[in-house]
C-alpha atoms as a PDB file:
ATOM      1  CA  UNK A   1       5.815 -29.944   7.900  1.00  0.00           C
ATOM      2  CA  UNK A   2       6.657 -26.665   5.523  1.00  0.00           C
ATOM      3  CA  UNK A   3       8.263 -27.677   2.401  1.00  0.00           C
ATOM      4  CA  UNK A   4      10.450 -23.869   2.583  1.00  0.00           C
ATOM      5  CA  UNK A   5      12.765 -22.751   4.730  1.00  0.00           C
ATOM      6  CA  UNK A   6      13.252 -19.629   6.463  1.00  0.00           C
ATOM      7  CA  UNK A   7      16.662 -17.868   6.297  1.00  0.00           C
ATOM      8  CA  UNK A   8      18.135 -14.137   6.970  1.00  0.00           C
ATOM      9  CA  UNK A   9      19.109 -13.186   3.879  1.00  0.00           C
ATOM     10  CA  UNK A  10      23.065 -11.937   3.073  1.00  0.00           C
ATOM     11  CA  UNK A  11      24.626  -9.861   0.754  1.00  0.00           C
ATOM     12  CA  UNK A  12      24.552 -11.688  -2.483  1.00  0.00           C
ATOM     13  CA  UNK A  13      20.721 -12.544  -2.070  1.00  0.00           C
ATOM     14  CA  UNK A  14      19.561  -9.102  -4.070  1.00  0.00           C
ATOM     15  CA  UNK A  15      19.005 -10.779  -7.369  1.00  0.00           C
ATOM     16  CA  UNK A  16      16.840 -13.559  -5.500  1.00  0.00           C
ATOM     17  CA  UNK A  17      14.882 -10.991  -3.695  1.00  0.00           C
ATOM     18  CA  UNK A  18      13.773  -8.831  -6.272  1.00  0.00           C
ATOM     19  CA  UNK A  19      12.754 -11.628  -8.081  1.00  0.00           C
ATOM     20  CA  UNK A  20      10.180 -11.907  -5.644  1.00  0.00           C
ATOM     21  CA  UNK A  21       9.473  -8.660  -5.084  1.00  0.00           C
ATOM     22  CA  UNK A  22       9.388  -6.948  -7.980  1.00  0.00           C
ATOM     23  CA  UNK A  23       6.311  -8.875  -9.323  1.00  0.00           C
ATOM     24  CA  UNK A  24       4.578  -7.579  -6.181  1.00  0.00           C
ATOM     25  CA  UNK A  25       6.016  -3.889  -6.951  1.00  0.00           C
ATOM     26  CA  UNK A  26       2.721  -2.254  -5.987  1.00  0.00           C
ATOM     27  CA  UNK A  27       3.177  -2.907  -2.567  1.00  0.00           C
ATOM     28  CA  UNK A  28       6.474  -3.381  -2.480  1.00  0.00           C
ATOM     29  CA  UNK A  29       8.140  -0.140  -3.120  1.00  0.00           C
ATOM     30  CA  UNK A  30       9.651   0.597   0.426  1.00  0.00           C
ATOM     31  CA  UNK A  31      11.021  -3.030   0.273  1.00  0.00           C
ATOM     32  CA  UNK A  32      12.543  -2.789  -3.011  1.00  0.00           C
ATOM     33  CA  UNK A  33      13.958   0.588  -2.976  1.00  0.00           C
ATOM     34  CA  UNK A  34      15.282   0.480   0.894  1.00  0.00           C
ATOM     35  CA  UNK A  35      17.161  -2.909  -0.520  1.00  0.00           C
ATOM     36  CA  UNK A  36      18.450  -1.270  -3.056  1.00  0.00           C
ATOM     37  CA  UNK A  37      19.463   2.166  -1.599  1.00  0.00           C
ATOM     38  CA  UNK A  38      20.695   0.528   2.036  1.00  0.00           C
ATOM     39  CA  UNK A  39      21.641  -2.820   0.523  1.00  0.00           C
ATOM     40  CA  UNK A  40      21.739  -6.532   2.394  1.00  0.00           C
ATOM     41  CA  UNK A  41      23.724  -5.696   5.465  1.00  0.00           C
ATOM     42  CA  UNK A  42      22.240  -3.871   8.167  1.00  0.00           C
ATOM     43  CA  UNK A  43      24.187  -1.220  10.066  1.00  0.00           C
ATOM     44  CA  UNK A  44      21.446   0.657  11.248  1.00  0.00           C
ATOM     45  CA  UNK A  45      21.856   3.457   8.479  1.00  0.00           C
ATOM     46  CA  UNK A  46      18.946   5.215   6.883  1.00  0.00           C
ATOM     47  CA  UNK A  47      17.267   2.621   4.184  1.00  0.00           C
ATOM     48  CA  UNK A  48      19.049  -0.165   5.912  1.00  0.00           C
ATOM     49  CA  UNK A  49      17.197  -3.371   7.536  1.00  0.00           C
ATOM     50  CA  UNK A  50      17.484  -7.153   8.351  1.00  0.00           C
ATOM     51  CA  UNK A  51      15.343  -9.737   6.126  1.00  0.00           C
ATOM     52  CA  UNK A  52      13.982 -13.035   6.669  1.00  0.00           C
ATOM     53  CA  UNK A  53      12.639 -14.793   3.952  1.00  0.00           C
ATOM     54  CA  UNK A  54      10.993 -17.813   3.312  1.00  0.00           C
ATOM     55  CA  UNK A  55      12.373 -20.390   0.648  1.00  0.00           C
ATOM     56  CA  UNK A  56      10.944 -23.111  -1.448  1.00  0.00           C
ATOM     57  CA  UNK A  57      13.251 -24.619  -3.675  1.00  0.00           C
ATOM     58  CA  UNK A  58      15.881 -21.901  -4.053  1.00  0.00           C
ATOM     59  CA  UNK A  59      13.010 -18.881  -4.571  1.00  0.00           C
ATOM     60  CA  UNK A  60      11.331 -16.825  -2.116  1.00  0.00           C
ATOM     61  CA  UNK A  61       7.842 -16.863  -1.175  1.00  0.00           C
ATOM     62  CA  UNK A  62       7.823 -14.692   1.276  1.00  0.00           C
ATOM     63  CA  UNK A  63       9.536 -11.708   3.173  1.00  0.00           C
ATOM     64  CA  UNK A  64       9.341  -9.744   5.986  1.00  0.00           C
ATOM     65  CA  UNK A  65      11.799  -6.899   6.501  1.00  0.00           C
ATOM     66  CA  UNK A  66      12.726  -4.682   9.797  1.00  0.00           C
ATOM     67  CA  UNK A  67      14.309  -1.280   9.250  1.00  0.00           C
ATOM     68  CA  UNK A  68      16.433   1.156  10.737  1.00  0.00           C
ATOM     69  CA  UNK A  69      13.446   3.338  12.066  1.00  0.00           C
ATOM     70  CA  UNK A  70      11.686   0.323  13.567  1.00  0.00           C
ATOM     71  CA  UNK A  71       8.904  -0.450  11.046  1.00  0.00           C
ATOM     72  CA  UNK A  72       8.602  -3.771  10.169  1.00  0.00           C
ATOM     73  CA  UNK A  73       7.286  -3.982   6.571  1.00  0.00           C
ATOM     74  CA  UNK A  74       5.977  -7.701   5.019  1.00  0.00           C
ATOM     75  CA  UNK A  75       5.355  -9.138   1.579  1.00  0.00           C
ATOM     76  CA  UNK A  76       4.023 -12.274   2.298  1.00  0.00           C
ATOM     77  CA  UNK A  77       1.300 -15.361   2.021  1.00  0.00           C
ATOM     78  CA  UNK A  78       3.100 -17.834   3.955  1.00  0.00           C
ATOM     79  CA  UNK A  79       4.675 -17.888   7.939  1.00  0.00           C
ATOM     80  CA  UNK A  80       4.054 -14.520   8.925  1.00  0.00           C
ATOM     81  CA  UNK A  81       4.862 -14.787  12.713  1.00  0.00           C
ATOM     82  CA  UNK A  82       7.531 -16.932  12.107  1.00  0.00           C
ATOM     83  CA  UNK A  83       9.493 -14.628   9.310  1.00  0.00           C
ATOM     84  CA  UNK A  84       8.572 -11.864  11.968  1.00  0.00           C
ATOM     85  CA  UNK A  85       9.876 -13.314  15.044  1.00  0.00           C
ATOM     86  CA  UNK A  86      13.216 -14.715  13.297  1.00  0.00           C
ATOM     87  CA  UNK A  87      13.826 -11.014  11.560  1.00  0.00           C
ATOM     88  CA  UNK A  88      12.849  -9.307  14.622  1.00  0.00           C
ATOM     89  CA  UNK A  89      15.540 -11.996  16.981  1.00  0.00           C
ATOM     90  CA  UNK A  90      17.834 -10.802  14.215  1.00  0.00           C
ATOM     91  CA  UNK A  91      17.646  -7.170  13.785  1.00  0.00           C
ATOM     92  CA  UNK A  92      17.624  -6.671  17.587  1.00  0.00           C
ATOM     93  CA  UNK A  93      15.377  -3.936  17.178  1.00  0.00           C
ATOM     94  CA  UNK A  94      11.593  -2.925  19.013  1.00  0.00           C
ATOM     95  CA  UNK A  95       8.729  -2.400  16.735  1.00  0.00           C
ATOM     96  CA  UNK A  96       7.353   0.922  16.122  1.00  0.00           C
ATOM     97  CA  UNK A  97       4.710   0.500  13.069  1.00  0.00           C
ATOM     98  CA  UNK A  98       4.082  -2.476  10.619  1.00  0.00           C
ATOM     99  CA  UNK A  99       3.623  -1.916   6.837  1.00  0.00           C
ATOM    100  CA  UNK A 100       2.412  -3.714   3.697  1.00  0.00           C
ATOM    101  CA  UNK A 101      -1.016  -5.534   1.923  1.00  0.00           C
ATOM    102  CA  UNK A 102      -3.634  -5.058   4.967  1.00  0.00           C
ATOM    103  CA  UNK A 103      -4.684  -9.077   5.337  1.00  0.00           C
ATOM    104  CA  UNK A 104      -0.966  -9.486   6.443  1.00  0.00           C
ATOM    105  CA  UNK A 105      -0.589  -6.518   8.425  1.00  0.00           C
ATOM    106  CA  UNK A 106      -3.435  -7.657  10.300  1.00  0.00           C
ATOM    107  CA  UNK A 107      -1.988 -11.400  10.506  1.00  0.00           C
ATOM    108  CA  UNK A 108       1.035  -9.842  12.244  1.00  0.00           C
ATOM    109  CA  UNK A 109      -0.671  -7.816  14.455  1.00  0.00           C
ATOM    110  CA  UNK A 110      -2.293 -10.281  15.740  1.00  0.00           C
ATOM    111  CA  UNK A 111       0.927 -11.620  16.558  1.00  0.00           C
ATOM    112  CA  UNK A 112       2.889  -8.582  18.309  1.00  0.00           C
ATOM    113  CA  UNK A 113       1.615  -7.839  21.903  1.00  0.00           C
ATOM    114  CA  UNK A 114      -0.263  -4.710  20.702  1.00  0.00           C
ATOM    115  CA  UNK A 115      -3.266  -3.228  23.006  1.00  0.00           C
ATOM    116  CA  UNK A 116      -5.386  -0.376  21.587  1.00  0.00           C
ATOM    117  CA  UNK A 117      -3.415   2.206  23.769  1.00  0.00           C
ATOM    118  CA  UNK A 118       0.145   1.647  21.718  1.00  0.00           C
ATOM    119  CA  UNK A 119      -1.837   2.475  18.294  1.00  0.00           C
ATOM    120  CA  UNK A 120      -0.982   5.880  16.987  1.00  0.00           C
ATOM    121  CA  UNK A 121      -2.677   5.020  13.650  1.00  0.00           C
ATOM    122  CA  UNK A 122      -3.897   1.995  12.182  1.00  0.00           C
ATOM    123  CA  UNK A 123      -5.354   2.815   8.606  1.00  0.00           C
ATOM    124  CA  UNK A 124      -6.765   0.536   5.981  1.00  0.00           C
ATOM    125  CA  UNK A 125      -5.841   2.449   2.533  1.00  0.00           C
ATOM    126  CA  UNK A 126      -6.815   1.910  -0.892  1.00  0.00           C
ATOM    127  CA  UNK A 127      -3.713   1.315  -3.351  1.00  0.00           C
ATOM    128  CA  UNK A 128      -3.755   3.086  -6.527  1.00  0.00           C
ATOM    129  CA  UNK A 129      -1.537   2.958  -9.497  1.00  0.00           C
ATOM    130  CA  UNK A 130      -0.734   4.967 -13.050  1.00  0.00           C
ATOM    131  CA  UNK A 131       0.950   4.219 -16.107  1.00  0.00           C
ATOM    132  CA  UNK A 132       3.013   7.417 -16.564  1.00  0.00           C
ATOM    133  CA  UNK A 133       2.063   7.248 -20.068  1.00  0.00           C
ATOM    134  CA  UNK A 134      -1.966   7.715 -19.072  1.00  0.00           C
ATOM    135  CA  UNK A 135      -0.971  10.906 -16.908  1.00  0.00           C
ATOM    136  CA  UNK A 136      -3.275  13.737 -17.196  1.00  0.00           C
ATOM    137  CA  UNK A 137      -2.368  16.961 -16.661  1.00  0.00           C
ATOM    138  CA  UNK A 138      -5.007  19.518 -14.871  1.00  0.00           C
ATOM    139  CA  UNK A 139      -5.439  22.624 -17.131  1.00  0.00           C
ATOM    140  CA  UNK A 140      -3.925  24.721 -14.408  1.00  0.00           C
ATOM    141  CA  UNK A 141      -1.236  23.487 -14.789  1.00  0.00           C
ATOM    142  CA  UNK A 142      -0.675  22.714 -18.296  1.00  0.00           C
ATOM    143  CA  UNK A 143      -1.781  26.401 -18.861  1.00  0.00           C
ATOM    144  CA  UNK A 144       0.963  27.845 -16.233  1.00  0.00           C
ATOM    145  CA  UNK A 145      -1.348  28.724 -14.476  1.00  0.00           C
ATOM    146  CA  UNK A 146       0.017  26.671 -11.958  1.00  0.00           C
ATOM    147  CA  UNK A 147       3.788  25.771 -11.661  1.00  0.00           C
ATOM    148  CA  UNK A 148       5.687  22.696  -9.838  1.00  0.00           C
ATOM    149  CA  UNK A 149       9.277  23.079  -9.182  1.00  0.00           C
ATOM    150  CA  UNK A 150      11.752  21.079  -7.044  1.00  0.00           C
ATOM    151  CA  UNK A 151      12.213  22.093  -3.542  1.00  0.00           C
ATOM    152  CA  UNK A 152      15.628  23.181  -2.432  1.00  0.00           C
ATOM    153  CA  UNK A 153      17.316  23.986   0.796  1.00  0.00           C
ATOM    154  CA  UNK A 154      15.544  27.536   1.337  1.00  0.00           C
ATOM    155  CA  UNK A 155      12.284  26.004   0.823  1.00  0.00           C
ATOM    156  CA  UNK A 156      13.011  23.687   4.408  1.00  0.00           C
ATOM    157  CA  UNK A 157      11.070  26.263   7.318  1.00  0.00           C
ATOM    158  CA  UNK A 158       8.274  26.252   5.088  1.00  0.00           C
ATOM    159  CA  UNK A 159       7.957  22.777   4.501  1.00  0.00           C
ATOM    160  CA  UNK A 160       8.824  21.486   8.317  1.00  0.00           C
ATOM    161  CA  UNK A 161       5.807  23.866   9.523  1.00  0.00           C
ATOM    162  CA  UNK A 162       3.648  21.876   6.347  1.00  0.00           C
ATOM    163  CA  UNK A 163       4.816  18.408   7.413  1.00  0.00           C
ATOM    164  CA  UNK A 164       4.154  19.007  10.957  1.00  0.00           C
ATOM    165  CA  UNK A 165       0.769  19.777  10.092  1.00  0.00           C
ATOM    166  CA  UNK A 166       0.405  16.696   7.534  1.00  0.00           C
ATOM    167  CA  UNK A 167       1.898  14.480  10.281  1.00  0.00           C
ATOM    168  CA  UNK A 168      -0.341  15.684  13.155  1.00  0.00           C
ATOM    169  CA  UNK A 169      -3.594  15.541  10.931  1.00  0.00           C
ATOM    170  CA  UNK A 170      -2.757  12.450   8.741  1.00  0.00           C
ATOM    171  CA  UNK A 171      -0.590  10.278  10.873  1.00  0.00           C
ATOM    172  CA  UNK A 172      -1.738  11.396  14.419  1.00  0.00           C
ATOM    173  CA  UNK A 173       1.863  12.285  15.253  1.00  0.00           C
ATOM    174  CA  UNK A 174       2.442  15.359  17.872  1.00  0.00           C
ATOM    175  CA  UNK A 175       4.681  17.928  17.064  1.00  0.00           C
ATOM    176  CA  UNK A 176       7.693  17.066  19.539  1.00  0.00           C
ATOM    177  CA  UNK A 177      11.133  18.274  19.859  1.00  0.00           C
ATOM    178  CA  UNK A 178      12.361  14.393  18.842  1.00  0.00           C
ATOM    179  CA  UNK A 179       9.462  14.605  15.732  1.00  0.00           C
ATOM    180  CA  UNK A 180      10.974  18.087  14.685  1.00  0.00           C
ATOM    181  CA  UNK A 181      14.060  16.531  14.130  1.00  0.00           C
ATOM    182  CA  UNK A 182      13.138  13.507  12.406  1.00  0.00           C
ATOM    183  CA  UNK A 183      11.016  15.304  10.242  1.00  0.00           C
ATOM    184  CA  UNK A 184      13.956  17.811   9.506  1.00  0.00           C
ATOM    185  CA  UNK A 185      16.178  14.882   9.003  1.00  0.00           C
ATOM    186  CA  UNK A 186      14.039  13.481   6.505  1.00  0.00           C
ATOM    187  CA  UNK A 187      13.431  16.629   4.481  1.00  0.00           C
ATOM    188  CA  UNK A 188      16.778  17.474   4.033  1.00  0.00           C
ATOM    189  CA  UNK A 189      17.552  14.007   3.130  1.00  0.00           C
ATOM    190  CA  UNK A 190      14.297  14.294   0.418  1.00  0.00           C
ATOM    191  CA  UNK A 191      15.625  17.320  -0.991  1.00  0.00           C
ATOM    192  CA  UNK A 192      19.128  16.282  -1.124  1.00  0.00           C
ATOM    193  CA  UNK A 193      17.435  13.587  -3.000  1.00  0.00           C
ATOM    194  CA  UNK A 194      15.104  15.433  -5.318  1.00  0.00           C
ATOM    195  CA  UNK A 195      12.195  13.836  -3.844  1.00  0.00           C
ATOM    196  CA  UNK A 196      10.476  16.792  -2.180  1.00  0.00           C
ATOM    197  CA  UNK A 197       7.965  19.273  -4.503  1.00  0.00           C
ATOM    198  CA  UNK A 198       6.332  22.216  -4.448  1.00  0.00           C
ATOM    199  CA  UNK A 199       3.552  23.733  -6.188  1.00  0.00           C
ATOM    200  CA  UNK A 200       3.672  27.326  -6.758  1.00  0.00           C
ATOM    201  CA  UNK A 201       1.094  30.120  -7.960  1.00  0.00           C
ATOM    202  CA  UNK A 202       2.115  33.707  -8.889  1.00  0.00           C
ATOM    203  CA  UNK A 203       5.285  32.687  -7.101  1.00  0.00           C
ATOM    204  CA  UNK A 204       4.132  31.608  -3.618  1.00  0.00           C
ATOM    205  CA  UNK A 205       4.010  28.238  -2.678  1.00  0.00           C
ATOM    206  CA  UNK A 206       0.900  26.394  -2.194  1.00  0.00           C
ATOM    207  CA  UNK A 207       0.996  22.545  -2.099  1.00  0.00           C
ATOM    208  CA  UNK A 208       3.705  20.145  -1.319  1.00  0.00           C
ATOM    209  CA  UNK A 209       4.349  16.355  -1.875  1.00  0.00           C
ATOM    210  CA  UNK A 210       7.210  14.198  -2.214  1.00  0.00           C
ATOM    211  CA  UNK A 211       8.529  11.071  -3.578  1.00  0.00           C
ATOM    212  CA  UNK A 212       8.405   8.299  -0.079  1.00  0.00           C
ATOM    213  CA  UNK A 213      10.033   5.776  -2.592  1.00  0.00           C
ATOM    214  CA  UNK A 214      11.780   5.506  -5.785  1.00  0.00           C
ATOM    215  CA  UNK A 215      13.414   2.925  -7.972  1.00  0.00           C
ATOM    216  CA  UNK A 216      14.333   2.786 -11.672  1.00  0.00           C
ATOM    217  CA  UNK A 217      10.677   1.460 -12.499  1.00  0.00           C
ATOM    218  CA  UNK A 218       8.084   3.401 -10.521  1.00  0.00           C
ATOM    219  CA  UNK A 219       7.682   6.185  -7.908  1.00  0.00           C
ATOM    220  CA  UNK A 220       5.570   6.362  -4.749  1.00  0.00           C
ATOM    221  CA  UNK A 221       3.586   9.571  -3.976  1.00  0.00           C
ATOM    222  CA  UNK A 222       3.098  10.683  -0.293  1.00  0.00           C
ATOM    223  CA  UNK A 223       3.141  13.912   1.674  1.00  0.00           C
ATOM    224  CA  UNK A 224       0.986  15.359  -0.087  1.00  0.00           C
ATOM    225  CA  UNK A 225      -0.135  19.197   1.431  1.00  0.00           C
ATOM    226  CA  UNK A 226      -2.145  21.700   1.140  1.00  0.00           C
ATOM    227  CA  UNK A 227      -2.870  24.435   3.965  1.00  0.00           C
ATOM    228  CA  UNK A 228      -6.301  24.188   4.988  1.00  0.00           C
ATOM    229  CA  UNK A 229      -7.082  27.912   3.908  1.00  0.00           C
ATOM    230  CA  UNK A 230      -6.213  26.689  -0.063  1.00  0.00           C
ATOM    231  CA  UNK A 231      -8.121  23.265  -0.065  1.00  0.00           C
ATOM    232  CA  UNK A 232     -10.233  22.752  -2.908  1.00  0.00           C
ATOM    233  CA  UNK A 233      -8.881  24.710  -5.802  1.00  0.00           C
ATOM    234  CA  UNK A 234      -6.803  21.992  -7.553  1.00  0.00           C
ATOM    235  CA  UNK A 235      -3.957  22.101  -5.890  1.00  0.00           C
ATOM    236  CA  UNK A 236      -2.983  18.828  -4.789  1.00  0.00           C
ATOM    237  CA  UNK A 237      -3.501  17.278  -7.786  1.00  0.00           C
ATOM    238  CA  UNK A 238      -1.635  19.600  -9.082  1.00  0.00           C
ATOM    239  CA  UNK A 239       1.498  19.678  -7.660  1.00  0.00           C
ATOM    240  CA  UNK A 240       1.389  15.330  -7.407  1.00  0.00           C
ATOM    241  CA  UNK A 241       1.056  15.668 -11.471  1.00  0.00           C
ATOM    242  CA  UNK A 242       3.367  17.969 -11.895  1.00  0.00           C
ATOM    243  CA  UNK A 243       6.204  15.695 -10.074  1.00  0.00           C
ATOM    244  CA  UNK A 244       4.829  12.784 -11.949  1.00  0.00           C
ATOM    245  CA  UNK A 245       5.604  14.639 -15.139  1.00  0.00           C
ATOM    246  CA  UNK A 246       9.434  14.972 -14.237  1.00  0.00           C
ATOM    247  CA  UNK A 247       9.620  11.925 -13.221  1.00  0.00           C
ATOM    248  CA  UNK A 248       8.093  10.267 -16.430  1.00  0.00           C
ATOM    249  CA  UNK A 249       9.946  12.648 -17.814  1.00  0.00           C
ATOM    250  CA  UNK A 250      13.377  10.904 -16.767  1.00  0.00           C
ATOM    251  CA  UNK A 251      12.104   7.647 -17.576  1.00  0.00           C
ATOM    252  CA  UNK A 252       9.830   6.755 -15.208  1.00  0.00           C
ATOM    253  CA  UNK A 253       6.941   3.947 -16.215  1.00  0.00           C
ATOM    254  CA  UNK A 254       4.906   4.076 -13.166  1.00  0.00           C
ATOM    255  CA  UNK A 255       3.379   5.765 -10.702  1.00  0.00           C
ATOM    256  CA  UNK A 256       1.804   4.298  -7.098  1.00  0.00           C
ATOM    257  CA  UNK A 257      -0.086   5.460  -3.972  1.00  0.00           C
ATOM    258  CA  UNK A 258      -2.278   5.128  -1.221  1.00  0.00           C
ATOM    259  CA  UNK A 259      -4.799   6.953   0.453  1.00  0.00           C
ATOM    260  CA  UNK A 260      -6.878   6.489   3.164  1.00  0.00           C
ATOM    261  CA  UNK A 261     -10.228   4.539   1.740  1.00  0.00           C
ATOM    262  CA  UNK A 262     -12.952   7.375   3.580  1.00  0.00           C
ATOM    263  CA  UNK A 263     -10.315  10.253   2.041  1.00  0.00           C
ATOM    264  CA  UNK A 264     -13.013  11.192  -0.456  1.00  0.00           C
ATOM    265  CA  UNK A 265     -11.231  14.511  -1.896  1.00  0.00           C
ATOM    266  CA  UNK A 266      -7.574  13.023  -2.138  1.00  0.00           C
ATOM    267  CA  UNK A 267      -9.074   9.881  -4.056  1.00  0.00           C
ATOM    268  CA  UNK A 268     -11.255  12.346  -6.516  1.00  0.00           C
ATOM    269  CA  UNK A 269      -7.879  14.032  -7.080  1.00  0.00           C
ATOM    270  CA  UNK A 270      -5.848  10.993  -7.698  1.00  0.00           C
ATOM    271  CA  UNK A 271      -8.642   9.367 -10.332  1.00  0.00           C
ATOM    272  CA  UNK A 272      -8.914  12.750 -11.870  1.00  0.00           C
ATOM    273  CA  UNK A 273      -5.348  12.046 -12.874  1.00  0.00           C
ATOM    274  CA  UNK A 274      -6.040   8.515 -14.297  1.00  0.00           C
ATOM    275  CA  UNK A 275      -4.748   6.400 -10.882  1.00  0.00           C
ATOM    276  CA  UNK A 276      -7.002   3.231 -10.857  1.00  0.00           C
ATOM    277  CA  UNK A 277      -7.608   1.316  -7.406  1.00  0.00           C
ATOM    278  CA  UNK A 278      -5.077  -1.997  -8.039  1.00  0.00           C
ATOM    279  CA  UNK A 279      -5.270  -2.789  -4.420  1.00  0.00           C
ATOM    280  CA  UNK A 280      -5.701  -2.344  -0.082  1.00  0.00           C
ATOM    281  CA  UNK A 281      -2.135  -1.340   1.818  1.00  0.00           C
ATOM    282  CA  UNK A 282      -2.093  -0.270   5.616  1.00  0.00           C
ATOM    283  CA  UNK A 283       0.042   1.198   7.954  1.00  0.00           C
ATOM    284  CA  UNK A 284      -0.442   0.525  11.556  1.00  0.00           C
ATOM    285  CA  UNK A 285       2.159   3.591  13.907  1.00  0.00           C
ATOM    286  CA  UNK A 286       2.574   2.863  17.343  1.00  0.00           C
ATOM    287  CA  UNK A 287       2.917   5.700  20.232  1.00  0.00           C
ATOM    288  CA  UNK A 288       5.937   4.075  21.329  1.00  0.00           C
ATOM    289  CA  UNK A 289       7.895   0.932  20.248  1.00  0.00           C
ATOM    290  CA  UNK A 290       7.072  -2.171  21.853  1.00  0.00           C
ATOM    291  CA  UNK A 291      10.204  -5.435  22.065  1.00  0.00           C
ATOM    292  CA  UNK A 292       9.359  -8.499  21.561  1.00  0.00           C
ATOM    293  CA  UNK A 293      10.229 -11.387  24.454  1.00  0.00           C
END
């Protein structure tokens, strides 16, 4: 018999949540900051989700969360299909992709009824972090040679045509009507939320990337872009240091990432800027959602 219980959790649970999580912050940063920008109840608004945790003697052990866009995303060692079946029964909701450490993204898909056809992408990534206060700056950028600013409104035709090329060549996703307007949605909403960058040189853009998750301790990195015809001068790493700046800048302690673990140039770029391999993550996208009986 398991000596824990499993429960949905409520509003009033935050405290005991990030008391779990936040020790696992690595891997944790879509947990922690959709809890904290959507919160405990789940209306199906952006950042919003239903929990289910497991509890041994009034701490959790283990959670698995399902969102408002379908993904279910899990932090932990213990129960896996049954904190996935009791969050999914709650939410209501179909599964479109599965997130977190790659051992327990592989436990639960083993449990969903996936076949090779649903998979979209399925990617083992390594998991890098930075102390802000190790950052190093390329000299392009530190002589102005280079120049990262924050992307605004104008800035949102250039970036959907750069995202719908990141999504279709890192993600596998098509560019559809539906995916245009997710993807718009979601830029607008980065913006809005000074999470979206650009990298300019004599005043014309040339690399993107964007904050996918923020909270008062540490940013995430992801999106990051550059046009095929501009790889391999710098950029990248560029424009990902230069946001890191700001944000370290405001406060920020830490900096995390992932990247795929054959992605040779991307994980030259990120070491280059003193991000050490803490960990694996992986994200597994499915063509279409799939319920659960």
């Amino acid at each position: 018999m398991n000596d824990y219980t499993i429960r949905i959790l409520q509003p009033g649970d935050e405290a005991l949540l990030e008391d779990f999580l936040l020790p696992h912050i690595d891997s944790s940063m879509f947990l922690i900051g959709n809890a904290r920008n959507g919160g405990l109840a789940d209306h199906g608004e952006r950042y919003q989700g239903t929990y289910a945790a497991a509890i041994r003697n009034g701490q959790i052990i283990g959670v698995v969360g399902h969102f408002w866009n379908h993904n279910l995303m899990v932090q932990s060692s213990v129960s896996l299909a049954e904190l996935c079946q009791a969050v999914i029964k709650a939410s209501g909701r179909s599964v479109k992709g599965l997130l977190g450490p790659a051992q327990q993204v592989e436990i639960v898909k083993t449990y969903l009824p996936i076949v090779e056809d649903h998979l979209q992408m399925d990617s083992v990534e390594d998991l890098f972090r930075l102390p802000l206060t190790d950052l190093c700056l390329p000299e392009t950028l530190r002589d102005g040679i280079v120049r990262g600013r924050l992307a605004t409104y104008d800035d949102l035709d250039l970036l959907s045509e750069w995202q719908a090329a990141y999504a279709e060549e890192a993600i596998g996703e098509p560019d559809t009507p539906a995916a245009r307007e997710r993807r718009q949605d979601n830029l607008t909403q980065q913006i809005k939320d000074q999470r979206s960058w650009l990298l300019e040189q004599e005043g014309v853009p040339v690399a993107c990337s964007a904050f996918n998750a923020v909270t008062k301790e540490a940013v995430q990195v992801g999106g990051v872009w550059t046009p095929p015809a501009l790889r391999g001068r710098g950029y990248a790493r560029a424009v990902v240091a230069a946001s890191l700046a700001a944000a370290r800048a405001q406060g920020v302690e830490t900096a995390i990432l992932f990247t795929g673990i054959t992605n040779a140039a991307a994980q030259r770029a990120y070491i280059a800027l003193e991000f050490r391999k803490v960990g694996d993550y992986r994200i597994v996208l499915l063509h279409k959602p799939i319920n659960m009986p």
